[in-house]
Protein backbone atom coordinates (compact mmCIF):
# COMPACT_ATOMS: atom_id res chain seq x y z
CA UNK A 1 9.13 -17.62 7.25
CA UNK A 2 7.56 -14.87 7.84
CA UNK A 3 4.69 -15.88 9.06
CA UNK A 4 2.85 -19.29 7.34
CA UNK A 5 1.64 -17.30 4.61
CA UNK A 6 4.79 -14.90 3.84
CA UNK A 7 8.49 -16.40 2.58
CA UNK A 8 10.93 -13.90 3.68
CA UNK A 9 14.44 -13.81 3.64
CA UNK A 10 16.51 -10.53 5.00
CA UNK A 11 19.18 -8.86 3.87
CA UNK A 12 22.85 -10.35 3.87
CA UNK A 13 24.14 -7.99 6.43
CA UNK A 14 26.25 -8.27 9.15
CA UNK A 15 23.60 -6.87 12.28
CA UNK A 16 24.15 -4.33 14.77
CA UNK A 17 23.45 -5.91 17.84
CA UNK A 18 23.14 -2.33 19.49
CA UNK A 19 20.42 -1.39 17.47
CA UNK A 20 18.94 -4.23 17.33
CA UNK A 21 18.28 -3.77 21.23
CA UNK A 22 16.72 -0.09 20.61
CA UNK A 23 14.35 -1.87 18.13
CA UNK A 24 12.77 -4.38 20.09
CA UNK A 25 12.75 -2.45 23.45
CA UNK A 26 10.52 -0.11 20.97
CA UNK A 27 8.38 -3.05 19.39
CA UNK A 28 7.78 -4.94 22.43
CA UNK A 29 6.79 -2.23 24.64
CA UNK A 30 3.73 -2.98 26.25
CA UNK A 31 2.20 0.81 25.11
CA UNK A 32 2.88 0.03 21.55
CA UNK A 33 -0.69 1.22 20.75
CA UNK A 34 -1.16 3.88 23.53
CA UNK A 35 1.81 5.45 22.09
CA UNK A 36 0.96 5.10 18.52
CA UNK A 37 -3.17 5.28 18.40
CA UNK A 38 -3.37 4.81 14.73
CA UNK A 39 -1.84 0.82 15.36
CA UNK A 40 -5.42 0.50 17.03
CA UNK A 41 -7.22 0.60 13.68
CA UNK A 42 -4.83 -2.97 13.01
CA UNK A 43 -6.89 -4.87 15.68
CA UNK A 44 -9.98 -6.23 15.55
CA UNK A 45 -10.60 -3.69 18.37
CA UNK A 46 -11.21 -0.43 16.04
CA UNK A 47 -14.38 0.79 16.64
CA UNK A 48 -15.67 1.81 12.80
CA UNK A 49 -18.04 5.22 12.29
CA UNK A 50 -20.06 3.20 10.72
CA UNK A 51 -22.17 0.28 11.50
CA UNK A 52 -23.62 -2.62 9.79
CA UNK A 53 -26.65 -1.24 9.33
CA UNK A 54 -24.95 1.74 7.40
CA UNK A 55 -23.59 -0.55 5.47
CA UNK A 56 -27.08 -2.97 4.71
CA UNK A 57 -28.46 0.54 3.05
CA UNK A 58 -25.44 0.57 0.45
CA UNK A 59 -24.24 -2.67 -0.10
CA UNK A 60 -26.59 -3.63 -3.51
CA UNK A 61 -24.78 -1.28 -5.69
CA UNK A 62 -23.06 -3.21 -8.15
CA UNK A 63 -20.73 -0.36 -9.35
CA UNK A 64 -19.17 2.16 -7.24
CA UNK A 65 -16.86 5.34 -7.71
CA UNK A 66 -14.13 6.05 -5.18
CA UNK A 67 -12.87 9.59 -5.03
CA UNK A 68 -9.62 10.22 -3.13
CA UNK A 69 -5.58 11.36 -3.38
CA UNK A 70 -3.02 9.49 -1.81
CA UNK A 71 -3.49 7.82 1.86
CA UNK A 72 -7.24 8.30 0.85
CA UNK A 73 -7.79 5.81 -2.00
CA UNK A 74 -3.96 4.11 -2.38
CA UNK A 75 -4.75 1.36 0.28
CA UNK A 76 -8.39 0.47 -1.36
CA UNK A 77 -6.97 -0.11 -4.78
CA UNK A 78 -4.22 -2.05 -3.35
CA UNK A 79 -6.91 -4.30 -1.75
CA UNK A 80 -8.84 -4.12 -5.20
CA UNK A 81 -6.24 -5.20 -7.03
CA UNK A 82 -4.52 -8.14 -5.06
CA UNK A 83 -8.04 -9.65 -4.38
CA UNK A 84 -9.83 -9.02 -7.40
CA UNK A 85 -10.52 -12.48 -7.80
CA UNK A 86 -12.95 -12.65 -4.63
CA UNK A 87 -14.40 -9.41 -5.69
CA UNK A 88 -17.61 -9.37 -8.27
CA UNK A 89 -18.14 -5.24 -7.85
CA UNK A 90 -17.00 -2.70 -10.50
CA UNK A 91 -14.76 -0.41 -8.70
CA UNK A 92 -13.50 3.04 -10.75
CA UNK A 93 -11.02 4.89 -8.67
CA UNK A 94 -10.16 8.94 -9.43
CA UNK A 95 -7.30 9.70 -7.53
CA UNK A 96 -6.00 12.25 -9.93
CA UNK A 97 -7.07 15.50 -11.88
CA UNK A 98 -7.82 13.82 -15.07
CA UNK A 99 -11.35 15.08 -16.75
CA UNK A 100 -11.47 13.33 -19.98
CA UNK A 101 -12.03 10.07 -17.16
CA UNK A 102 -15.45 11.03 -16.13
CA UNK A 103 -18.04 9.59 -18.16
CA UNK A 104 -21.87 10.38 -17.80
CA UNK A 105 -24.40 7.52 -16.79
CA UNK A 106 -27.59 7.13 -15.97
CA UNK A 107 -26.94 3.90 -13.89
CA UNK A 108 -27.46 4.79 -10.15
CA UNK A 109 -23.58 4.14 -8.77
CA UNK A 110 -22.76 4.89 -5.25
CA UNK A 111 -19.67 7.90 -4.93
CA UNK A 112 -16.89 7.56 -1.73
CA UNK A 113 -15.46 10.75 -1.36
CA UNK A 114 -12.34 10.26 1.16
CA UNK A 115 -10.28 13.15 2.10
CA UNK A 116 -9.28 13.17 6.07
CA UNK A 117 -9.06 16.95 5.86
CA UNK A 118 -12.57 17.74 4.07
CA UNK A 119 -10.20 20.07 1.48
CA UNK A 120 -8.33 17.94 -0.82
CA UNK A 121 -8.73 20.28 -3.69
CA UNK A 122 -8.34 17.76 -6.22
CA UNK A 123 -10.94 15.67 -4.54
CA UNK A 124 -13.01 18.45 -4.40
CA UNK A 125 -12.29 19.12 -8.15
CA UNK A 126 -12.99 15.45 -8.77
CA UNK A 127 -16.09 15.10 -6.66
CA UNK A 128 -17.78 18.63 -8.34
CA UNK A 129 -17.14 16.97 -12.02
CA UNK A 130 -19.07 13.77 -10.73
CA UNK A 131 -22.00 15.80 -9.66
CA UNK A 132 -22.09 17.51 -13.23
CA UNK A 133 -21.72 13.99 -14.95
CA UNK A 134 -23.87 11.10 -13.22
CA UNK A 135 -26.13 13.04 -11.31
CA UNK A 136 -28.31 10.08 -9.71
CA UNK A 137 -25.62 8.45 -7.89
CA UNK A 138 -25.87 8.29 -3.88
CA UNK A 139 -22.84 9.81 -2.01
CA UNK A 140 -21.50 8.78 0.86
CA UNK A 141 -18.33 10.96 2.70
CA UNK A 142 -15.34 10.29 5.04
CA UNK A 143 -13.43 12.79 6.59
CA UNK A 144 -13.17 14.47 9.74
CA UNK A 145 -15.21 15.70 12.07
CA UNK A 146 -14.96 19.63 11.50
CA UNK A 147 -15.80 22.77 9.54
CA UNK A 148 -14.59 21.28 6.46
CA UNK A 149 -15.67 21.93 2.89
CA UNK A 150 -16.85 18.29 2.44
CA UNK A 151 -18.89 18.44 5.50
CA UNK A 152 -20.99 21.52 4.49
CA UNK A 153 -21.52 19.89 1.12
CA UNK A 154 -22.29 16.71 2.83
CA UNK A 155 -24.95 18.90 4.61
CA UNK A 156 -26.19 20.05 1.75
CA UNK A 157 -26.65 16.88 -0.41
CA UNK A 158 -28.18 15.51 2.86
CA UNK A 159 -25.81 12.60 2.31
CA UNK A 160 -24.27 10.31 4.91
CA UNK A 161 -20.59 11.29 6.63
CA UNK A 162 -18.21 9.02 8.02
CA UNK A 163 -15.65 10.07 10.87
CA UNK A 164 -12.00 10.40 9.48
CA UNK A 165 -10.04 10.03 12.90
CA UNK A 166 -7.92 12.75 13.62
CA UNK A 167 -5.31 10.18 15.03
CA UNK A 168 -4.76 8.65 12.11
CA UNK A 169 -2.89 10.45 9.15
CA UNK A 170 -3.89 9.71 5.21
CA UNK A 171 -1.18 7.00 4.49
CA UNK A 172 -1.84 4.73 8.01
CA UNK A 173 -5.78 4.58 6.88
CA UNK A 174 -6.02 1.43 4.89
CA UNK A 175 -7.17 -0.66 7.63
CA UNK A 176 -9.86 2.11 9.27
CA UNK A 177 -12.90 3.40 7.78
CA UNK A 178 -11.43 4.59 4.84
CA UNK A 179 -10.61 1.09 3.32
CA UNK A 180 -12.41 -1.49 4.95
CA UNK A 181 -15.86 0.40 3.96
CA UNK A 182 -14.88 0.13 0.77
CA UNK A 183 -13.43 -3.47 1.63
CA UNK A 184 -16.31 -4.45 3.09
CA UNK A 185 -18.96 -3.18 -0.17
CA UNK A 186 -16.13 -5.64 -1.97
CA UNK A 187 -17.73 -8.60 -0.36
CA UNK A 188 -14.28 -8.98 2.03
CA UNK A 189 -13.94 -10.04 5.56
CA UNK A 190 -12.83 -7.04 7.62
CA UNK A 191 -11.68 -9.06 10.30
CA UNK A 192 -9.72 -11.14 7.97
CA UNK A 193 -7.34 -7.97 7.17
CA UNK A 194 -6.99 -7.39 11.37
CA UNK A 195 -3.16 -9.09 11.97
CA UNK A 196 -1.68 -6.82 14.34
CA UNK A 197 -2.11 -8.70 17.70
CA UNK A 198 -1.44 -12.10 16.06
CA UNK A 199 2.12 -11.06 14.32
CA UNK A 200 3.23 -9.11 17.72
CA UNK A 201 2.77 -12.92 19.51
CA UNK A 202 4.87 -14.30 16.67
CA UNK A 203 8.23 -14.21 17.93
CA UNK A 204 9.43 -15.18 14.20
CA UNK A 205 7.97 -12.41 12.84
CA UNK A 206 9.44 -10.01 15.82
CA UNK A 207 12.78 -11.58 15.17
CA UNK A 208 12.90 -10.81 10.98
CA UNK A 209 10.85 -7.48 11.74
CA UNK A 210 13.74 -6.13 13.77
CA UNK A 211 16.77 -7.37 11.29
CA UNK A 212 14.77 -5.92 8.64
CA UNK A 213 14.53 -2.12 9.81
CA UNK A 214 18.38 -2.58 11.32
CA UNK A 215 19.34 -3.47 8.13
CA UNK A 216 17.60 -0.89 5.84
CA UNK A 217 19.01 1.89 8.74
CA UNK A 218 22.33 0.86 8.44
CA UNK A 219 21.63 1.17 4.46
CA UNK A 220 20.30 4.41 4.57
CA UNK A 221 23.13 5.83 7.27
CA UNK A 222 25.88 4.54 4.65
CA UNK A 223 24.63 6.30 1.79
CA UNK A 224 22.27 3.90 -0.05
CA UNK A 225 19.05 5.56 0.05
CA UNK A 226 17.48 4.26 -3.02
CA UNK A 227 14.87 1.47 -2.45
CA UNK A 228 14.00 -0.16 -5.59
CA UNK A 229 10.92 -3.18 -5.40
CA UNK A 230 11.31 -5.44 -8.41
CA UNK A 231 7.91 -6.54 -8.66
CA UNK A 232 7.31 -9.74 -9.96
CA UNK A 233 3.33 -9.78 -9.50
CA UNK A 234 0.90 -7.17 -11.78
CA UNK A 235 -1.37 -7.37 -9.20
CA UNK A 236 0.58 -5.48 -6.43
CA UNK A 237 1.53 -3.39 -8.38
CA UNK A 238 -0.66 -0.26 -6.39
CA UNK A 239 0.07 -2.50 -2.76
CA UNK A 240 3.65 -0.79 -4.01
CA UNK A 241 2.06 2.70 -4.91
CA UNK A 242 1.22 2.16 -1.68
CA UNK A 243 3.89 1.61 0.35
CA UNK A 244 5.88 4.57 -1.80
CA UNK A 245 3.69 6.79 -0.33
CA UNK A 246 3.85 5.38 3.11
CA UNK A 247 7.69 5.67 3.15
CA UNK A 248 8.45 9.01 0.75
CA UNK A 249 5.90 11.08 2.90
CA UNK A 250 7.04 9.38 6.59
CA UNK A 251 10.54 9.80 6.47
CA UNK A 252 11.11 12.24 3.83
CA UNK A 253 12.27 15.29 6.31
CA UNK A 254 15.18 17.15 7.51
CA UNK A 255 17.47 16.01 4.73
CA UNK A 256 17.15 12.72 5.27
CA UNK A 257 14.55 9.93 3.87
CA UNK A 258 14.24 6.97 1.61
CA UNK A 259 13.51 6.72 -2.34
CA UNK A 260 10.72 4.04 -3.00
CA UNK A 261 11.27 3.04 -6.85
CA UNK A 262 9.07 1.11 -8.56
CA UNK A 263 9.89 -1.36 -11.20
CA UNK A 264 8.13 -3.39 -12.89
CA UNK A 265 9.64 -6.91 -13.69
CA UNK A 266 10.65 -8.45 -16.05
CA UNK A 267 9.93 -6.21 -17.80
CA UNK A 268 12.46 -3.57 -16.57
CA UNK A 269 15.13 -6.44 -17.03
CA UNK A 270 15.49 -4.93 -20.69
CA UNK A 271 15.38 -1.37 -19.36
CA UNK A 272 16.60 -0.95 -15.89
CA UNK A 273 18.51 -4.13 -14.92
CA UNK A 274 21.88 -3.32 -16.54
CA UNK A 275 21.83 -0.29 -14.51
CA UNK A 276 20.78 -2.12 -10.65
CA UNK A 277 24.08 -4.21 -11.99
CA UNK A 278 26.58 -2.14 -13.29
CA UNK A 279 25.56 1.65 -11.95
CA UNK A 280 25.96 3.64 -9.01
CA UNK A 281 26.08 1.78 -5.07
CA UNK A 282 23.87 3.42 -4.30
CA UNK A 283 20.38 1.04 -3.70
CA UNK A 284 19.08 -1.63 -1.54
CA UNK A 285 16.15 -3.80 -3.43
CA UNK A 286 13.23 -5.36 -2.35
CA UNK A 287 11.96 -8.41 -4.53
CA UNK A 288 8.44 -9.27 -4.32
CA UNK A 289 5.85 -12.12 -5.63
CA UNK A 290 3.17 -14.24 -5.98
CA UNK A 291 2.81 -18.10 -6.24
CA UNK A 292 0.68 -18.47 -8.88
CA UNK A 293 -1.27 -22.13 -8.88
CA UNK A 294 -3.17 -21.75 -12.02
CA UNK A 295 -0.97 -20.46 -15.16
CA UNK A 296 -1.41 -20.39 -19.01
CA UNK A 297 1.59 -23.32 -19.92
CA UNK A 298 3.67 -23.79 -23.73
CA UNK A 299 2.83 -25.43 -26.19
CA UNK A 300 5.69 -25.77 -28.44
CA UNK A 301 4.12 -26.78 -31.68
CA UNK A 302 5.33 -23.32 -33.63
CA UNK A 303 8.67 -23.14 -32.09
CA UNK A 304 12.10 -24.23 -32.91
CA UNK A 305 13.93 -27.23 -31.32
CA UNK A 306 15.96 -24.92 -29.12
CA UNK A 307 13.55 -23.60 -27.40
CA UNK A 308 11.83 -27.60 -26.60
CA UNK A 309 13.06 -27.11 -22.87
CA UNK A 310 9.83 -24.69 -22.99
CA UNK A 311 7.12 -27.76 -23.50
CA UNK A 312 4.96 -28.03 -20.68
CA UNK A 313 6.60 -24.78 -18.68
CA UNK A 314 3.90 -22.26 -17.13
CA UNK A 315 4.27 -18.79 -17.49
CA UNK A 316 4.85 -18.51 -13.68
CA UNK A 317 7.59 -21.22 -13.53
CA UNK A 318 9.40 -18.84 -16.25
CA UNK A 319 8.85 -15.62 -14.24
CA UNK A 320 10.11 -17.19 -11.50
CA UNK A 321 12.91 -18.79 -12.62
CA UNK A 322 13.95 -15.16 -13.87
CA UNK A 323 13.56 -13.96 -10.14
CA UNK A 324 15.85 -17.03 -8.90
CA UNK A 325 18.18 -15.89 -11.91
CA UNK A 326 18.85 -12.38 -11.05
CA UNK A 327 18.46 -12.69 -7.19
CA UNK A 328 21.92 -15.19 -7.63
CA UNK A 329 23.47 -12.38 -9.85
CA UNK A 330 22.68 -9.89 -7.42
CA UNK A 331 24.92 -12.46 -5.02
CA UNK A 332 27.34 -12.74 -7.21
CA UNK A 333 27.56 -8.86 -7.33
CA UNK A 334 27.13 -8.58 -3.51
CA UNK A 335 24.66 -6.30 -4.06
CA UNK A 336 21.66 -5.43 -0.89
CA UNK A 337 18.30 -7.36 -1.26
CA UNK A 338 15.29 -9.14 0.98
CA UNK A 339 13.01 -11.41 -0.49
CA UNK A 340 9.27 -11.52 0.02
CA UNK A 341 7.45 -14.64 -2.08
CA UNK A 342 3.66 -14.68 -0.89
CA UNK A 343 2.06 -18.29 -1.36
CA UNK A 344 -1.95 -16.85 -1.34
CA UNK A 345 -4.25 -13.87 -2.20
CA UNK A 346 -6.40 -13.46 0.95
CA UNK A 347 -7.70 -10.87 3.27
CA UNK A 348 -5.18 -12.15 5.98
CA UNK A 349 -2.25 -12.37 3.54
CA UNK A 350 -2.66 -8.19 2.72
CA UNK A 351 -3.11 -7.66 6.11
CA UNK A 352 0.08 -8.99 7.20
CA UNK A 353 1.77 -7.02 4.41
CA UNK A 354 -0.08 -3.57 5.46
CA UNK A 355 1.33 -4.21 9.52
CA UNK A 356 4.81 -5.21 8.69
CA UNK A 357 5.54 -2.53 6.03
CA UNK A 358 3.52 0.21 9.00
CA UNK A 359 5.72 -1.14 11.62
CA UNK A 360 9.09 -0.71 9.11
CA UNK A 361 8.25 3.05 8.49
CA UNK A 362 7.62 4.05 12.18
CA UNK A 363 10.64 2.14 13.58
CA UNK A 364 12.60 3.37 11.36
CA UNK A 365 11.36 7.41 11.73
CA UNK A 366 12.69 6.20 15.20
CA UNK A 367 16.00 5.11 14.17
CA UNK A 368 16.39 8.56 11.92
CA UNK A 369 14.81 10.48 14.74
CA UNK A 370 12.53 11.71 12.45
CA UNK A 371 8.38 12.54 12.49
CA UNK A 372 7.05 9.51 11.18
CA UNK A 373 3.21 11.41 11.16
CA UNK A 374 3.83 15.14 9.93
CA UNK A 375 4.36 15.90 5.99
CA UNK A 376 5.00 19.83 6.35
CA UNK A 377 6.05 20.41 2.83
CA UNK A 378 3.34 19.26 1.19
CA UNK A 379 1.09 21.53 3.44
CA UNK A 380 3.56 24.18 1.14
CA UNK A 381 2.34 23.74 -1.79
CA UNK A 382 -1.52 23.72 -1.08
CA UNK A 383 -1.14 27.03 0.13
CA UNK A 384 1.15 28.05 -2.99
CA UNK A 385 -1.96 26.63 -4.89
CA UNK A 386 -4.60 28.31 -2.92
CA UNK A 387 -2.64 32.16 -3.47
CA UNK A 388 -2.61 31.31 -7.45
CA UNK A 389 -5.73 30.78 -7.21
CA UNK A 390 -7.39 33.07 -5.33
């Protein structure tokens, strides 16, 4: 286990005790947060730029627009999604240039405009169509604290701004201000998502933590760089949009870097599967999902007599018996996998998720000596875009 709420089970590999070693001397060090600033907003120390009273002047909207790219809105609709049963809000999400989207209204929403910079031009883009469209909504900014285009036209819309902390880049930002304001408008417990300092006491945890990112190194150092997440559960879907972004951006540098592949199963087992079987070496997978307690079951009153074994089956004993099927092929085939198999959907639950998969990425920048913060390309091709269209 995990941890009570998480079934995991690691890679078949055999582990390299040497860096193993490097790992935990790294993980247990007693500066874990003084050297990485942005594992402070995984406590339930973070001090939020806003305050509950902030918060008791915005809280009775029923419907709310959330305006972002990437690290900016990819955490919130992972918490949307995965706990969208506790949530009674109407969330819409634009985290992409796509006009035809933007409706007008004359229902009174509240807008989040999240970009850490304060120049996201698609944001901006976004944000500017908004303003032409449903013109009585309140607006409500997060970015940081500097001459930035969303501060002036904070300034000028006399709306509210949020701090963005410097310290802590786009895709490490689910847990700070610029999901858990958004969490907390859901009608979640903030403190509920705060794991950090209980999963570094959990020695278990520690233990699976450190043969997960040995494993995945030794992976990526022998030429399998692919990492392919066969998705079992519709609702983590963007908790997996995600984490792509986490580990593309963080370790994609200097040649080297990992391939997060979604697929969506199972589904992809008429699309992809024969090609995870029979193709190139050249991936490690990562199967994910869900106990489900309540589930739609057969009724076998139109089928054949074949099919009788059916009667009485829920939909999620047949998923997962097609997960249990293909993880023992994948045996069979000796082919790389971990198993994660979450029995709830609560606040603690995604939490958990969000500080193991953070932890992964920046250990393993370690291992690959590689800038786990920086994304210098992209920088490239906003200033590409900025000279076309200037």
């Amino acid at each position: 286990m995990l941890t009570p709420n998480i079934k995991f089970r690691n890679f078949i590999i055999k582990k390299n005790n040497k860096i193993k070693k490097k790992i935990k001397i790294e993980i247990l060090s007693k500066d874990l947060i003084k050297k990485y600033p942005l594992l402070l907003s995984l406590t339930d120390r973070y001090q939020y730029s806003y305050s509950k009273k902030n918060l008791s002047k915005i809280k009775n909207y029923s419907e709310i627009n959330l305006i972002g790219m990437g690290g900016s809105i990819l955490g919130t609709e992972a918490i949307y999604d995965f706990l969208k049963h506790k949530i009674k809000k109407k969330f819409n999400f634009f985290n992409n240039i796509q006009p035809k989207k933007f409706s007008k209204s004359v229902k009174k929403k509240l807008n989040i405009i999240v970009s850490k910079s304060g120049n996201t031009l698609e944001t901006i883009s976004n944000f500017n169509l908004m303003l032409q469209k449903q013109k009585k909504n309140q607006n409500i900014f997060i970015c940081e604290k500097r001459n930035n285009f969303l501060n002036l036209l904070a300034e000028k819309l006399k709306s509210e701004v949020f701090e963005h902390k410097n310290y802590i880049g786009g895709r490490y930002s689910v847990l700070s201000e610029v999901g858990m304001l958004p969490a907390e408008l859901m009608g979640l417990n903030e403190k509920k998502f705060k794991r950090l300092n209980y999963l570094l006491k959990n020695k278990k945890f520690i233990s699976l933590l450190i043969d997960n990112v040995s494993s995945i190194y030794h992976h990526v150092i022998t030429g399998k760089k692919n990492s392919i997440i066969l998705n079992y559960d519709g609702q983590s879907e963007n908790l997996f949009k995600w984490y792509q972004q986490l580990v593309a951006e963080s370790l994609g540098k200097k040649g080297n870097g990992i391939l997060p592949i979604i697929s969506s199963m199972p589904k992809d087992n008429h699309s992809l599967l024969q090609l995870y079987l029979d193709g190139p070496k050249n991936n490690f997978y990562t199967f994910f999902n869900v106990r489900e307690k309540k589930s739609p079951k057969f009724k076998m009153s139109n089928f054949f007599v074949k099919f009788k074994y059916l009667e009485n089956k829920s939909f999620y004993q047949i998923l997962n018996s097609q997960k249990s099927a293909t993880e023992k092929v994948f045996l069979k085939k000796k082919i790389p996998f971990r198993t994660f198999e979450v029995f709830n959907r609560t606040e603690e639950v995604l939490g958990e998720l969000f500080c193991f998969f953070i932890l992964e990425t920046i250990l393993l920048g370690n291992l690959l000596r590689i800038n786990p913060f920086d994304q210098p390309s992209v920088e490239l091709i906003k200033t590409e875009t900025s000279k076309i269209l200037n």
